[in-house]
Protein backbone atom coordinates (compact mmCIF):
# COMPACT_ATOMS: atom_id res chain seq x y z
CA UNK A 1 9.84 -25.72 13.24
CA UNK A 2 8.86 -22.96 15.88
CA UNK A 3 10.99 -19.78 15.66
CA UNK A 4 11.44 -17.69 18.81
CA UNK A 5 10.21 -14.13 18.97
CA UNK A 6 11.09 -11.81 21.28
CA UNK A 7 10.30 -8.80 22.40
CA UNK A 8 12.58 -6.13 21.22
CA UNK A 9 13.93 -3.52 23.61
CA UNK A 10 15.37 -0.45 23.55
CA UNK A 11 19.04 -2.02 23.69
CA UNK A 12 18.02 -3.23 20.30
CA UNK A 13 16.72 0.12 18.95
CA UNK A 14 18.82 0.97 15.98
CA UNK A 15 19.41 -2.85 14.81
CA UNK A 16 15.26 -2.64 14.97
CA UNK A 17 15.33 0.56 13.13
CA UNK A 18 17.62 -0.45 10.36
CA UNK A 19 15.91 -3.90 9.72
CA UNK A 20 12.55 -1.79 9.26
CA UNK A 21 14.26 0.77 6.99
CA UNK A 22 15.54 -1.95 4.73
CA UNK A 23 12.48 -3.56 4.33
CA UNK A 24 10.13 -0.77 3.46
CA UNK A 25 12.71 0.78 1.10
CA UNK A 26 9.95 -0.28 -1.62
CA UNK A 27 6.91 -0.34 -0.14
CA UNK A 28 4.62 1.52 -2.21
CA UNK A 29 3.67 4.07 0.43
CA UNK A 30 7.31 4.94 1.48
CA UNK A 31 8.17 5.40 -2.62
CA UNK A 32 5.12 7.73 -2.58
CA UNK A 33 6.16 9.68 0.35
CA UNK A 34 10.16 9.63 -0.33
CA UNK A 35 10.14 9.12 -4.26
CA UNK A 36 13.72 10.47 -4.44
CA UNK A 37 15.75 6.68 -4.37
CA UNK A 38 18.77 7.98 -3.35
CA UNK A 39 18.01 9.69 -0.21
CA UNK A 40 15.66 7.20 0.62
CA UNK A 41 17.21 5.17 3.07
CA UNK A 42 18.19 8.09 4.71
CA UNK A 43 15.01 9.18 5.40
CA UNK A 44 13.06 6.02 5.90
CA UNK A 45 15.74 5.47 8.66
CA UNK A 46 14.85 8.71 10.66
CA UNK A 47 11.31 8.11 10.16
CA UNK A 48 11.16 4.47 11.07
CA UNK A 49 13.09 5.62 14.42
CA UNK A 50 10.39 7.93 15.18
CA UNK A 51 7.68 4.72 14.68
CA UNK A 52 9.94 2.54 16.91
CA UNK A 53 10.61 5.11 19.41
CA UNK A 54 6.64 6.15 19.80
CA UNK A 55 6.05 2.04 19.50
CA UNK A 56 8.65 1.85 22.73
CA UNK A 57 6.27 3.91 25.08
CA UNK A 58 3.37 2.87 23.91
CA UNK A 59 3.16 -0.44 22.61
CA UNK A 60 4.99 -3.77 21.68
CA UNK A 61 8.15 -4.42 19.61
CA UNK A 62 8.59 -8.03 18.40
CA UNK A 63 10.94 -9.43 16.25
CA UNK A 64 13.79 -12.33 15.55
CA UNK A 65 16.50 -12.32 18.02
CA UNK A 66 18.82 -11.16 15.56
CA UNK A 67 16.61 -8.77 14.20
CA UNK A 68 16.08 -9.87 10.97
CA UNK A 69 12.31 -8.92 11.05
CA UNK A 70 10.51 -6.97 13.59
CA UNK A 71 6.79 -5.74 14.32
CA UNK A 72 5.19 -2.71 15.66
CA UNK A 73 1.82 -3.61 17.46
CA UNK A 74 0.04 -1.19 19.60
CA UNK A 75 -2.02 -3.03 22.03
CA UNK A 76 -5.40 -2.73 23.33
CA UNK A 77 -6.14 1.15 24.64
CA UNK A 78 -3.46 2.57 21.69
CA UNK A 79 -4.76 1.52 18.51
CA UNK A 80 -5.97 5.11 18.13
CA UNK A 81 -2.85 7.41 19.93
CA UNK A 82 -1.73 9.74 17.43
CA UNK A 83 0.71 11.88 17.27
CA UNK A 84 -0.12 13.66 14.07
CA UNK A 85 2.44 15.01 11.36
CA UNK A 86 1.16 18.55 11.19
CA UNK A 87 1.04 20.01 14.56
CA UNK A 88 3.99 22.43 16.27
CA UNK A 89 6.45 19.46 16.19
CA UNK A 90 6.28 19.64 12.22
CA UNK A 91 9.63 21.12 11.28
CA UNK A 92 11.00 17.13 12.70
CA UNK A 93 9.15 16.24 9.27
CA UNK A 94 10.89 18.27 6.66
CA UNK A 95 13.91 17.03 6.30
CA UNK A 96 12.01 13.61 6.14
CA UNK A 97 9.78 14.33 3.62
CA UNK A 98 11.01 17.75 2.26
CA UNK A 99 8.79 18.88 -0.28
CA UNK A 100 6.28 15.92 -0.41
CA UNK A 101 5.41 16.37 3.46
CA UNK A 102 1.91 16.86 2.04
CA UNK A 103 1.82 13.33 0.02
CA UNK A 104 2.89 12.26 3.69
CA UNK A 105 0.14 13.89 5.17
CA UNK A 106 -2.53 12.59 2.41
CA UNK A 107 -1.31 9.00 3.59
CA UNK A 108 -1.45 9.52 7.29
CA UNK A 109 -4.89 10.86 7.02
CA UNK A 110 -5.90 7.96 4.72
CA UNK A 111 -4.67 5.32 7.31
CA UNK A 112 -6.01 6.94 10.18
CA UNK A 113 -9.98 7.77 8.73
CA UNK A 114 -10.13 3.96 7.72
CA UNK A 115 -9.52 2.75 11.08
CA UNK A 116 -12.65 1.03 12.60
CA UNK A 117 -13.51 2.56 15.64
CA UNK A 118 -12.92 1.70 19.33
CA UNK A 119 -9.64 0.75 21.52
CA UNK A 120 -10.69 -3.29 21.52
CA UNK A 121 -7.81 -4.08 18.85
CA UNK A 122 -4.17 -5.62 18.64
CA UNK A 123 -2.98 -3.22 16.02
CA UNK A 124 -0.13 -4.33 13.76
CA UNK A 125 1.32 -0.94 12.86
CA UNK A 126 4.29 -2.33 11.09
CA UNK A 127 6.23 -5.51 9.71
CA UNK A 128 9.06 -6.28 7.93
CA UNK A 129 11.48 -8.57 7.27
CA UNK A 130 15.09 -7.97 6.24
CA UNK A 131 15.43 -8.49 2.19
CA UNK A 132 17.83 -11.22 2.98
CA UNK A 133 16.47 -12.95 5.23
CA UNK A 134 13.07 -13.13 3.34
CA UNK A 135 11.10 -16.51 2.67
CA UNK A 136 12.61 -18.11 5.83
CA UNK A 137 9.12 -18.16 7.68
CA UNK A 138 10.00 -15.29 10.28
CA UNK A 139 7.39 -12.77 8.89
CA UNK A 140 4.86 -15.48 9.47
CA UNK A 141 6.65 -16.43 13.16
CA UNK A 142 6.01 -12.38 14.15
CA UNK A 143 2.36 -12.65 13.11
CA UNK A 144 1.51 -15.86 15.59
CA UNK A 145 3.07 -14.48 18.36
CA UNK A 146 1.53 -11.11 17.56
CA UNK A 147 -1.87 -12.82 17.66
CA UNK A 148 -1.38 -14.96 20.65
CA UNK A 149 -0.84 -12.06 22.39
CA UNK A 150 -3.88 -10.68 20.95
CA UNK A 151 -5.61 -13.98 22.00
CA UNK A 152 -4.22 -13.65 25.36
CA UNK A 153 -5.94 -10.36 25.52
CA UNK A 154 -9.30 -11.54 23.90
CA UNK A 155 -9.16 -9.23 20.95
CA UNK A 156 -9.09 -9.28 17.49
CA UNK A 157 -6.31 -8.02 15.50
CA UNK A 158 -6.35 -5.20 12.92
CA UNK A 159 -3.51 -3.75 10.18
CA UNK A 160 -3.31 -2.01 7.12
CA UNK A 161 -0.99 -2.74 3.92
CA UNK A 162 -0.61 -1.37 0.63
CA UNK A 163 1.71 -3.96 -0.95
CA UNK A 164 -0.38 -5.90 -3.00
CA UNK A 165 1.51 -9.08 -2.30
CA UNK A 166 1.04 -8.87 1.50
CA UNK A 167 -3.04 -9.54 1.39
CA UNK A 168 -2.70 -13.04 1.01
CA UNK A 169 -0.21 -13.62 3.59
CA UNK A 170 -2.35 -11.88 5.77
CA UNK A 171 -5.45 -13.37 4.86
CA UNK A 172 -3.91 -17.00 5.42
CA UNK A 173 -3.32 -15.68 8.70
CA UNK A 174 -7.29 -14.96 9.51
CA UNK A 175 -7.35 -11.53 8.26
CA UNK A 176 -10.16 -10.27 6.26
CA UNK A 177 -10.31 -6.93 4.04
CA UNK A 178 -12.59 -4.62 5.56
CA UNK A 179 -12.06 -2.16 3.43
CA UNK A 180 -9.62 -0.74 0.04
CA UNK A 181 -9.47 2.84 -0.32
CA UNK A 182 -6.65 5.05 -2.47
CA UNK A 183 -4.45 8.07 -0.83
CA UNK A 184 -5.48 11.04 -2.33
CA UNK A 185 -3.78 12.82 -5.30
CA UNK A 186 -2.11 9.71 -6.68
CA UNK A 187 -1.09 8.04 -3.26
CA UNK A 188 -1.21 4.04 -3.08
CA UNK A 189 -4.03 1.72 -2.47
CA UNK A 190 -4.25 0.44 0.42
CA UNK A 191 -6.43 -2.85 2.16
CA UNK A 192 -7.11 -2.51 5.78
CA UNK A 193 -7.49 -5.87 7.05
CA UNK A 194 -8.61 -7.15 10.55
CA UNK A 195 -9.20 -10.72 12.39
CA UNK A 196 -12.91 -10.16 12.59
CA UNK A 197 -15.46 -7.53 11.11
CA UNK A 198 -16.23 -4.47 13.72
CA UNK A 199 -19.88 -4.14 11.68
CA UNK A 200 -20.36 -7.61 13.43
C-alpha cells in the first residue's frame, strides 16, 4: 500500500513540532543534551521548533497528513547553512539546555565536522515518527518520497543517526555508513550514512 506524504506547512507547525518532540524524547543525543527526564519534553519542544522553523525557510518539511511522522530535509545548496549554537543569539539556548549547553555544543560540532563536503546532497536532518503510530510503515513512506525528490534533483542523499536501531532501516533504504565517530566527553555514537560514497 502507498501512503501519501505531504509537504508540511507552516499551518501545520506546532502539530509538526510536537510529533518531532515525542519521538526524540529518547534518542540518545537528546538524553545526552537534556538528561533531566522531566523537563525534557519541555525543552525538546522549544528546540525542535527552532529545527522546524529554520527547516521552513530553508528547506523541506514532509510528513503524514495527520502528522504522525514528519522529516526535515535540507535540499541541494543547504546541506551546509548553519546557524551555530554559540554565537550572539546564544542566550535562546539556555533555557534549552541550561547547564549542559556545552554537551549541546560537543554534539553540534560532532555532526557538523563529519559532514562530507560540498552542497550536491538531499540532507535528511531529521525523522520521526509518533511512538504510537510506530511500525505502521510511515517512517519508511517519508524516506521514498524524501529520495524521489532527491532523485528528481539527481543527488544522493545524506543523514546522520545515533540510535543504534535506525542503521538498518536506513541501510535497507540504500544508505551506507561513511563514517562512526563518538561526541566528545561521553556524548553518543553516532553513524553518518549517505546514498553513495563522496570519496567516489
Amino acid at each position: 500500500m502507498t501512503r501519501e506524504i505531504i509537504r508540511v506547512g507552516p499551518q501545520h507547525r506546532d502539530r509538526a513540532v510536537q510529533c518531532l518532540a515525542r519521538a526524540f524524547h529518547h534518542d540518545p543525543a537528546m538524553v545526552f543534551m537534556m538528561p533531566h527526564e522531566p523537563s525534557r519534553a519541555r525543552r525538546l519542544t522549544r528546540l525542535i521548533g527552532w529545527m522546524v522553523d529554520q527547516t521552513f525557510k530553508v528547506g523541506l518539511v514532509l510528513g503524514t497528513p495527520e502528522l504522525e511522522g514528519v522529516t526535515l530535509w535540507r535540499p541541494p545548496g543547504t546541506v551546509h547553512y548553519h546557524e551555530p549554537l554559540w554565537h550572539p543569539g546564544t542566550l535562546r539556548f539556555l533555557p534549552i539546555f541550561g547547564w549542559h549547553l556545552p554537551r549541546a555544543l560537543n554534539t553540534d560540532d560532532g555532526i557538523t565536522s563529519h559532514l562530507p563536503k560540498g552542497e550536491s546532497w538531499m540532507y535528511l536532518k531529521m525523522a520521526g515518527v509518533d511512538p504510537d503510530h510506530q511500525g505502521k510503515g510511515l517512517g519508511g513512506a517519508m524516506l521514498r518520497a524524501g529520495l524521489a525528490e532527491a532523485a528528481r534533483l539527481g543527488v544522493a542523499s545524506l543523514l546522520e543517526t545515533a540510535t543504534p536501531e535506525n542503521v538498518g532501516l536506513y541501510q535497507r533504504f540504500g544508505y551506507r555508513i561513511l563514517c562512526e565517530w563518538d561526541v566528545k566527553d561521553g556524548g553518543p555514537h553516532f553513524w553518518t550514512m549517505a546514498t553513495a560514497d563522496p570519496r567516489g
